[in-house]
N, C-alpha and C. Protein backbone atom coordinates (compact mmCIF):
# COMPACT_ATOMS: atom_id res chain seq x y z
N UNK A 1 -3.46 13.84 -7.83
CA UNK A 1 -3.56 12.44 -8.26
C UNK A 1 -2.52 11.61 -7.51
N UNK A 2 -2.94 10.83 -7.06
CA UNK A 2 -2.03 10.00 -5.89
C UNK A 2 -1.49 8.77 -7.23
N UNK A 3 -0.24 7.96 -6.76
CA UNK A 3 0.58 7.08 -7.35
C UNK A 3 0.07 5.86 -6.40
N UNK A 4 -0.49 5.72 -5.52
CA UNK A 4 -0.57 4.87 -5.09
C UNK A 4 -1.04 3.91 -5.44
N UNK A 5 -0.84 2.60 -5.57
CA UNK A 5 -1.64 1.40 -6.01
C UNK A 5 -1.50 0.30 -4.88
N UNK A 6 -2.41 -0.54 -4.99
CA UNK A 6 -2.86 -1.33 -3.98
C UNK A 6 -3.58 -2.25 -4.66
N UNK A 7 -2.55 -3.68 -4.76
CA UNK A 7 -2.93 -5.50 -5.09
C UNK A 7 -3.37 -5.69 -3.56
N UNK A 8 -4.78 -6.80 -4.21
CA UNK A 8 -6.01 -7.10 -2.72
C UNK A 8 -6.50 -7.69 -2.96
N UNK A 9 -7.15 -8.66 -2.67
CA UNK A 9 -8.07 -9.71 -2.79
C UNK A 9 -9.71 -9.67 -2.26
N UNK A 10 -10.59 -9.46 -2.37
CA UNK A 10 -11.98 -9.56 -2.12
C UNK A 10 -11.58 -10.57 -1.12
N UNK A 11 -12.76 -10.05 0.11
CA UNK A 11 -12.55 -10.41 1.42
C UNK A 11 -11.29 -10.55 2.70
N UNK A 12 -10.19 -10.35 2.37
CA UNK A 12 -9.21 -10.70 2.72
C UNK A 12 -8.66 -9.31 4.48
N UNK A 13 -9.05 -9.64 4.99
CA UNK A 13 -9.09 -9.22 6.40
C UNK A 13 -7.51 -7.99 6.36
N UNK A 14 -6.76 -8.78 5.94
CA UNK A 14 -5.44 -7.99 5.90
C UNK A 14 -5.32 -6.92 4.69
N UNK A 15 -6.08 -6.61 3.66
CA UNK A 15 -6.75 -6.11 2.88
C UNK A 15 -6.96 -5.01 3.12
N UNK A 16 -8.07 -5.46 3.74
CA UNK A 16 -9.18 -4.83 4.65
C UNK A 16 -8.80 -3.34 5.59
N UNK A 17 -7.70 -4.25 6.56
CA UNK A 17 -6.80 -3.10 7.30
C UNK A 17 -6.75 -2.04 6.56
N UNK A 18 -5.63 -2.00 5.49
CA UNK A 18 -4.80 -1.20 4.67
C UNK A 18 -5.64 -0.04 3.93
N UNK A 19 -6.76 -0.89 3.61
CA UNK A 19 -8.04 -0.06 2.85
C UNK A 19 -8.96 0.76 3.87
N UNK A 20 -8.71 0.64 5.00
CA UNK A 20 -9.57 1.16 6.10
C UNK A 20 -8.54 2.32 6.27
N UNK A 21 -7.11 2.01 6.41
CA UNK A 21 -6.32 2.79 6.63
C UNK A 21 -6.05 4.21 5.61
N UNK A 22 -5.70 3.75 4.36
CA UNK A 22 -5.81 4.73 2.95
C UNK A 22 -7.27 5.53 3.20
N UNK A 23 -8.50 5.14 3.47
CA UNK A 23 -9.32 5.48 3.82
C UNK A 23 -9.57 6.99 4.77
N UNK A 24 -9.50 6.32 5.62
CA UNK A 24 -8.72 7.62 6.80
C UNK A 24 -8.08 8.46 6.68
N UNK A 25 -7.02 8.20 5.44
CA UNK A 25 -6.28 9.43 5.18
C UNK A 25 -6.31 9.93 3.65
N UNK A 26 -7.75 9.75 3.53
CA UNK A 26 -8.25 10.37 2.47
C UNK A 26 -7.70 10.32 1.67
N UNK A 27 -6.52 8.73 0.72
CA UNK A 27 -5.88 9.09 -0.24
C UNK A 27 -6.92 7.89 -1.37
N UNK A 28 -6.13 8.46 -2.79
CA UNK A 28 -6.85 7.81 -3.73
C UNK A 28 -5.74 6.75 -3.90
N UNK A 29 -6.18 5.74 -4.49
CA UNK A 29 -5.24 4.38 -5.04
C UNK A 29 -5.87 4.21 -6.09
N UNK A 30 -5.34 2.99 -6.95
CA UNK A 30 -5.85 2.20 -7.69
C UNK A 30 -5.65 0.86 -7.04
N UNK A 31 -6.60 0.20 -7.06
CA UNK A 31 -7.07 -1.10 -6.77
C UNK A 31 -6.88 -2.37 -7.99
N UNK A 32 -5.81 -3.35 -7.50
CA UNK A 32 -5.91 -4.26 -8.37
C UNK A 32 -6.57 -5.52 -7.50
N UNK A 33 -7.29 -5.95 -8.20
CA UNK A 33 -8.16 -7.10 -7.46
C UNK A 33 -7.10 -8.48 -8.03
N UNK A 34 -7.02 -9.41 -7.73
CA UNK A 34 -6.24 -10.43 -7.72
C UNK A 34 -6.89 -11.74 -7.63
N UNK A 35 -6.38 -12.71 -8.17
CA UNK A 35 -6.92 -14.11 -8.34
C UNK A 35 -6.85 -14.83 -6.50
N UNK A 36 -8.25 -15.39 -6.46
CA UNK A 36 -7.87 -15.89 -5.14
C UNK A 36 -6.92 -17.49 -4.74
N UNK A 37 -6.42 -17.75 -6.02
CA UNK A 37 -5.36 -18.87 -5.74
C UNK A 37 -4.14 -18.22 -5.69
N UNK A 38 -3.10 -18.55 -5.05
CA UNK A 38 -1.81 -17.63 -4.85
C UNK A 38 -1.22 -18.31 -6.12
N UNK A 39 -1.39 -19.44 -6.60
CA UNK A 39 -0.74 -19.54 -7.85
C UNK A 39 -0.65 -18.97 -9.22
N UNK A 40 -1.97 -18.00 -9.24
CA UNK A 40 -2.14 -17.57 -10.28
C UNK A 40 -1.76 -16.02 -10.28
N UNK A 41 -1.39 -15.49 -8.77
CA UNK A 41 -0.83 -14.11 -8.59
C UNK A 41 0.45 -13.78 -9.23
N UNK A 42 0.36 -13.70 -10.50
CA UNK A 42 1.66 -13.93 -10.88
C UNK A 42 1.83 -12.23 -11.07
N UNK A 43 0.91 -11.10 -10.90
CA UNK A 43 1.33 -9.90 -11.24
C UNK A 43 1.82 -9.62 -9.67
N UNK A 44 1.26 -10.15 -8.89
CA UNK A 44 1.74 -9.56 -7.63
C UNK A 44 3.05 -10.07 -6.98
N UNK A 45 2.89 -11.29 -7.70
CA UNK A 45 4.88 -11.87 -7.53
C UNK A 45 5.74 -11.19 -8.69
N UNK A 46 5.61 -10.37 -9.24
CA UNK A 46 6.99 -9.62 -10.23
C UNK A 46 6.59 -8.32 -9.40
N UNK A 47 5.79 -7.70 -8.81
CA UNK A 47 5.85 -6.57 -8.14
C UNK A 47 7.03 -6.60 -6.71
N UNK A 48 6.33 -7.74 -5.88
CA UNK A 48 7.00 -7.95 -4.59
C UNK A 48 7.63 -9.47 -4.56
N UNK A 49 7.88 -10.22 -5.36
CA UNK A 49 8.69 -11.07 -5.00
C UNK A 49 7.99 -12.28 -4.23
N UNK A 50 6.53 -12.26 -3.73
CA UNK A 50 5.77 -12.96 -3.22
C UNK A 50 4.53 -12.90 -3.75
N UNK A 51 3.89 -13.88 -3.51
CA UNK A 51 2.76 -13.76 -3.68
C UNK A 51 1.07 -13.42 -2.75
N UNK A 52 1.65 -13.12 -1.27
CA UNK A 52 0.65 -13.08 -0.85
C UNK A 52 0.07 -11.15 -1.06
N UNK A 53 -1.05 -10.77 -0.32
CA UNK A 53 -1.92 -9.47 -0.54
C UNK A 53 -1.65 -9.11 1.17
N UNK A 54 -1.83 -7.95 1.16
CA UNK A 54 -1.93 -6.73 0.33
C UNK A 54 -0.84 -6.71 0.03
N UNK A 55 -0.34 -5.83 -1.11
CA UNK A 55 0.83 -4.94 -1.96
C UNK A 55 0.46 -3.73 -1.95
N UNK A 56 1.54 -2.98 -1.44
CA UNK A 56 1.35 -1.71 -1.90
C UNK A 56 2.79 -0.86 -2.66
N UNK A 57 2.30 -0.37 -3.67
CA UNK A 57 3.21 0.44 -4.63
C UNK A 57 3.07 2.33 -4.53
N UNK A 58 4.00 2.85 -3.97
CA UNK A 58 4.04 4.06 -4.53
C UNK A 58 4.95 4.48 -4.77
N UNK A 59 4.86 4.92 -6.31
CA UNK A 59 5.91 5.09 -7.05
C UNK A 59 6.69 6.77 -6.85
N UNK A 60 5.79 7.99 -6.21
CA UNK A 60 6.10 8.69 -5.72
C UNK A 60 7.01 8.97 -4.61
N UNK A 61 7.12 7.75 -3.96
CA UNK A 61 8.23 7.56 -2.85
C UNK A 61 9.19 6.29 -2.98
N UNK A 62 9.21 5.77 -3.98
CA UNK A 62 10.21 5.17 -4.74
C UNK A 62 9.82 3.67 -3.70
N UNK A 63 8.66 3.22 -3.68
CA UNK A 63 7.90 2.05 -2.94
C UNK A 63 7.56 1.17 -3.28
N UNK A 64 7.84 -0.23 -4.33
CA UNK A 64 7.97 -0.75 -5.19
C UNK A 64 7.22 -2.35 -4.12
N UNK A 65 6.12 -2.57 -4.26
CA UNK A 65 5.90 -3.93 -3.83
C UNK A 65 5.96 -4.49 -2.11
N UNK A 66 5.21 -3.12 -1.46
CA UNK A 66 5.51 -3.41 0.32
C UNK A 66 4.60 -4.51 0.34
N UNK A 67 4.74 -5.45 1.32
CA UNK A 67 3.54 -6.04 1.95
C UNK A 67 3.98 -6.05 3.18
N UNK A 68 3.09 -7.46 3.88
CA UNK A 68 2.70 -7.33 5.33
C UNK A 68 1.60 -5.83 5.64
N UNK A 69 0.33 -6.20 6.03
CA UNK A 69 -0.67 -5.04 6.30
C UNK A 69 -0.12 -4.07 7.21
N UNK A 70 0.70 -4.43 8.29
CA UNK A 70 1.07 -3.76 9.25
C UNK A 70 2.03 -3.09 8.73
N UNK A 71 3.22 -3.43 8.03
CA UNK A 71 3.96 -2.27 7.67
C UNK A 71 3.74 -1.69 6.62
N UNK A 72 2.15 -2.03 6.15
CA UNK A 72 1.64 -0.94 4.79
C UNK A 72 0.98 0.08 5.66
N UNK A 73 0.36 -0.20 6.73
CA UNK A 73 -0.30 0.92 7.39
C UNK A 73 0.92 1.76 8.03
N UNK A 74 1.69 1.36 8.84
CA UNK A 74 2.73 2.26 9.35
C UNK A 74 2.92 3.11 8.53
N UNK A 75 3.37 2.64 7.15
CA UNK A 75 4.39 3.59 6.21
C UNK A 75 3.22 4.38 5.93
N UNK A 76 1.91 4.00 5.93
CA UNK A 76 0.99 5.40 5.00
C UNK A 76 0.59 6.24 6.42
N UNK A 77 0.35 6.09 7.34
CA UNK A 77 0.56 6.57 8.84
C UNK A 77 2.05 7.81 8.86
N UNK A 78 3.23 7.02 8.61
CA UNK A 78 3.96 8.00 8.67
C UNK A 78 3.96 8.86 7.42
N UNK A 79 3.82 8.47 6.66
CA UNK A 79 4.35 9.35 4.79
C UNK A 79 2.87 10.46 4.58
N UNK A 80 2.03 10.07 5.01
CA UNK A 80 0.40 10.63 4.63
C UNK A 80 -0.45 11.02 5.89
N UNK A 81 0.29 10.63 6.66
CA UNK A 81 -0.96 10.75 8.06
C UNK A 81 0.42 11.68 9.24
N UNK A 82 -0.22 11.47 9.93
CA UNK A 82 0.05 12.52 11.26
C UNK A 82 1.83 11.99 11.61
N UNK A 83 2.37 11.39 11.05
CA UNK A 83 3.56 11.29 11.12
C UNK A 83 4.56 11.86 10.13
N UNK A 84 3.52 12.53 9.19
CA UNK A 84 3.98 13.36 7.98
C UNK A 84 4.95 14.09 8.68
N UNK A 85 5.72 14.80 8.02
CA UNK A 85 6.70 16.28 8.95
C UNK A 85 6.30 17.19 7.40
N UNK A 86 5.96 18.06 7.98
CA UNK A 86 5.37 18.84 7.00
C UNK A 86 5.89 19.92 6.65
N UNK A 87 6.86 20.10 5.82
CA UNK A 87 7.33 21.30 5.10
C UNK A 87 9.15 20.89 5.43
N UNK A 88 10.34 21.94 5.22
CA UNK A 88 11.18 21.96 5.57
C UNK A 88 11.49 22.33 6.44
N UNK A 89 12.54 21.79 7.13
CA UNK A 89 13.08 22.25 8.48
C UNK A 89 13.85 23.84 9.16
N UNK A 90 13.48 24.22 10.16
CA UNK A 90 14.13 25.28 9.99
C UNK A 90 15.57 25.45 10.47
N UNK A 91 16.40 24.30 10.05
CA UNK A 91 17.29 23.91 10.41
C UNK A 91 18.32 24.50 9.33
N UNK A 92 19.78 25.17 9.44
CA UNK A 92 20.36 25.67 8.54
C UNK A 92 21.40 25.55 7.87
């Protein structure tokens, strides 16, 4: 069961990215859909401090309210995707 959650707006191109991206790497989220006036985003401004979409929360990596699409895809690119480092090091 993934922690991930993800505030988005219907239609929203930058959205879009992030969800194409989670996609790809086969993870589950929960999806909060959001009011399309930024004034009324008031759950997504106590998460991140702003109000615009996407948000992403994972509480498993202590991730509290990212935005900007581009550095939501990076971080799930590195944390979930092929930038993972997988296991411990054999370092001593």
């Amino acid at each position: 069961m993934s922690n991930l959650e993800l505030y988005e707006l219907d239609g929203c191109p930058f959205c879009a990215k992030v969800i194409d991206k989670l996609d790809e790497l086969g993870l589950e989220y929960e999806s909060h859909m959001v009011p399309s006036s930024k004034s009324e985003r008031d759950e997504v401004a106590e998460v991140s401090g702003q109000r615009g979409v996407p948000v992403l929360i994972d509480a498993e990596h202590g991730v509290d309210g990212m935005a900007e699409s581009d550095d939501i895809v990076a971080y799930l690119e590195e944390t979930y995707g092929g930038g993972a480092s997988g296991g411990a090091s054999a370092s001593a």
